[in-house]
C-alpha atoms as a PDB file:
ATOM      1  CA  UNK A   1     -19.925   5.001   5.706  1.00  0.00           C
ATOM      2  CA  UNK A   2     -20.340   8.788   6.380  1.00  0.00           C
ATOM      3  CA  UNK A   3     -19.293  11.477   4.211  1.00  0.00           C
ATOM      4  CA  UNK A   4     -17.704  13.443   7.045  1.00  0.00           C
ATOM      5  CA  UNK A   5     -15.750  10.320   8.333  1.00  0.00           C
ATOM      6  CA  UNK A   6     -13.970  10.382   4.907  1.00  0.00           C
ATOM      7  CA  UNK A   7     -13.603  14.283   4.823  1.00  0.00           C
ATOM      8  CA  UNK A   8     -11.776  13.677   8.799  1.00  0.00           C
ATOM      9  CA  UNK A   9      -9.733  11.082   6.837  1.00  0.00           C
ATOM     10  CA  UNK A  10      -8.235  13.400   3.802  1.00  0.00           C
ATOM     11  CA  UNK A  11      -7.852  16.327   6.089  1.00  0.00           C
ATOM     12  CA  UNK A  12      -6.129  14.343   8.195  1.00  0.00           C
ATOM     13  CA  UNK A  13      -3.926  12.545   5.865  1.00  0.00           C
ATOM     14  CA  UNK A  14      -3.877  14.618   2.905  1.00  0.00           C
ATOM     15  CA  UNK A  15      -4.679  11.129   1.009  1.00  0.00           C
ATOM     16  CA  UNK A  16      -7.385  11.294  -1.333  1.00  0.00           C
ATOM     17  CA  UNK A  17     -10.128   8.598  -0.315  1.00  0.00           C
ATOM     18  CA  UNK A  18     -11.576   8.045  -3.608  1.00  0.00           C
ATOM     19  CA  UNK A  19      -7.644   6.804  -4.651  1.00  0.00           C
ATOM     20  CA  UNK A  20      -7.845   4.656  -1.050  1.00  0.00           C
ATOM     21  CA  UNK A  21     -11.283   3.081  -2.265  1.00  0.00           C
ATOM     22  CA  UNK A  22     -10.274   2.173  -5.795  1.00  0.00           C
ATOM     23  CA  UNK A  23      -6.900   0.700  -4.450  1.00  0.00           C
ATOM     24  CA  UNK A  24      -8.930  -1.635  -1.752  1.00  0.00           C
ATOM     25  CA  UNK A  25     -10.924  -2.316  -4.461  1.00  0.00           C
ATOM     26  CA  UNK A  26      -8.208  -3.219  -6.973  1.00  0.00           C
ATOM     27  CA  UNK A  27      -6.545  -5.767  -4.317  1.00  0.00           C
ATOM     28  CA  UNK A  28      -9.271  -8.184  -3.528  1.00  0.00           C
ATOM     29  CA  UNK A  29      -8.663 -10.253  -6.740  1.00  0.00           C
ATOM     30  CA  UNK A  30      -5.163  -9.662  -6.769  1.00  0.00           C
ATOM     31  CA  UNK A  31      -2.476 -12.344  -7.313  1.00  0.00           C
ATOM     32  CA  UNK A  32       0.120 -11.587  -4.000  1.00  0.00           C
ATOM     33  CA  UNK A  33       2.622 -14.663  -5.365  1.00  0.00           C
ATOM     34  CA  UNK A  34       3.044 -12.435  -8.838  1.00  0.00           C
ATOM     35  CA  UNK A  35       5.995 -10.245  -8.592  1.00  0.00           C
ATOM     36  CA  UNK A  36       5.040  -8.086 -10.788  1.00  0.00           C
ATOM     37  CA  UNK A  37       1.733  -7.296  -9.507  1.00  0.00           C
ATOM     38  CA  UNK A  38       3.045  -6.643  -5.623  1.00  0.00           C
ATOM     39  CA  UNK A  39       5.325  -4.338  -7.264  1.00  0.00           C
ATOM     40  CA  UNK A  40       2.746  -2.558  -8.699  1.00  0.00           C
ATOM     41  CA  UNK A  41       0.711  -2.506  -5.376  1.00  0.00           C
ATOM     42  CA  UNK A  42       3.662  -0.738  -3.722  1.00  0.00           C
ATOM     43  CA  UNK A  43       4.085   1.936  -6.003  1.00  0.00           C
ATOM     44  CA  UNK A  44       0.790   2.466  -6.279  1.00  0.00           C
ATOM     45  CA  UNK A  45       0.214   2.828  -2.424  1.00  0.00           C
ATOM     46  CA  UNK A  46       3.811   4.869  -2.169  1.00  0.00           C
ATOM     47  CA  UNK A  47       2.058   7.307  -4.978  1.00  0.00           C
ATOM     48  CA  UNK A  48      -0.997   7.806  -3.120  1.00  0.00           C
ATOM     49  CA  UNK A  49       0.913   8.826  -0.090  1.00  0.00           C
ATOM     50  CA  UNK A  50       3.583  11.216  -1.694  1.00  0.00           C
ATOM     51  CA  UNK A  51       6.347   8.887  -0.823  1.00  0.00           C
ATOM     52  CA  UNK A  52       9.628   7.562  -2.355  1.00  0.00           C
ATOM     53  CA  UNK A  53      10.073   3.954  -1.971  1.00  0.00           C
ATOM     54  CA  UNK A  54      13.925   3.127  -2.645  1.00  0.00           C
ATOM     55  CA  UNK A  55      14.276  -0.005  -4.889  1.00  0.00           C
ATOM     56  CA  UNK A  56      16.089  -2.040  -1.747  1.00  0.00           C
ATOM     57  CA  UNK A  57      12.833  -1.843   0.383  1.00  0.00           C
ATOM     58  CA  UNK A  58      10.646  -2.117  -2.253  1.00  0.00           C
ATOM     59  CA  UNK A  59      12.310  -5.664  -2.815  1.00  0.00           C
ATOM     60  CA  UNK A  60      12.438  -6.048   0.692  1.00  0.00           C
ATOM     61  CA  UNK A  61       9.129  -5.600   0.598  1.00  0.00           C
ATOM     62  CA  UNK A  62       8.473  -7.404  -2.704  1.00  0.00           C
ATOM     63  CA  UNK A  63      10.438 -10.776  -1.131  1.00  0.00           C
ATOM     64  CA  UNK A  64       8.443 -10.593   1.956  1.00  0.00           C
ATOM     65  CA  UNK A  65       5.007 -11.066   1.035  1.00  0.00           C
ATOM     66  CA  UNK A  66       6.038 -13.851  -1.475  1.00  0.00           C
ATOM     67  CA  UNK A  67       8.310 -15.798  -0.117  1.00  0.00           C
ATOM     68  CA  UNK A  68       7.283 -15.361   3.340  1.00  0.00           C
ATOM     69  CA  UNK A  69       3.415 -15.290   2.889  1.00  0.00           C
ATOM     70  CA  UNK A  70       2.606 -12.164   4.567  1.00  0.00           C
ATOM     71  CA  UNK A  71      -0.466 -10.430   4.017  1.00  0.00           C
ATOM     72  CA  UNK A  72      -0.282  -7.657   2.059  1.00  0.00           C
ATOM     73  CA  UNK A  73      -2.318  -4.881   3.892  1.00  0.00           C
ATOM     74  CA  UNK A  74      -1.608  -1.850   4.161  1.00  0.00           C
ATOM     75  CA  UNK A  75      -0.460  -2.417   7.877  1.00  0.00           C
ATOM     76  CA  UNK A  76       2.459  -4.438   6.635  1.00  0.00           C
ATOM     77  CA  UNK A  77       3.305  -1.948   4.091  1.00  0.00           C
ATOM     78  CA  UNK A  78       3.437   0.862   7.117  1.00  0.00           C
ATOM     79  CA  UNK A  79       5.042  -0.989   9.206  1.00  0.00           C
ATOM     80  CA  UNK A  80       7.645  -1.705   6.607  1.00  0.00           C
ATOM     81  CA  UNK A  81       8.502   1.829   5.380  1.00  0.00           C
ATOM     82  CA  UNK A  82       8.023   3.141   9.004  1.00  0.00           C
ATOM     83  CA  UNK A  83      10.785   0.478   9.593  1.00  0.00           C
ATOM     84  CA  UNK A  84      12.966   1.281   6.910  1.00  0.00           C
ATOM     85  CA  UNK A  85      16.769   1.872   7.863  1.00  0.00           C
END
């Protein structure tokens, strides 16, 4: 992809794309039925964007994409934090 594309992307975002790239990396082996592993997903996404992720919705999330085999992109993820009450 283009080297400006990425530079729109940071500026943008303020979300390094070299930390982006190494996490899509890290999650196409990943085990999504291993607890421990989704946690570690989620705080690793919630530390690449600056955010706090309270324990509730991080089990919220957590239970969600085990038990109820959602995806774990980072679509659900947004959509989950954007959702949070």
């Amino acid at each position: 992809m283009d080297n400006q594309f990425f530079k729109n992307i940071e500026k943008k975002t303020g979300v390094n794309m070299k930390d982006i790239l190494e996490l899509a990396n890290s999650l196409q082996h990943a085990n999504f039925k291993d607890e421990k592993t989704v946690r570690h997903v989620i705080q690793r996404i919630a530390q690449i964007a600056n955010r706090k992720v309270p324990k509730e919705l991080e089990d919220q999330i957590v239970k969600t994409i085990i038990q109820n085999g959602k995806q774990l992109d980072f679509s659900t993820i947004a959509n989950m934090l954007n959702n949070k009450k």
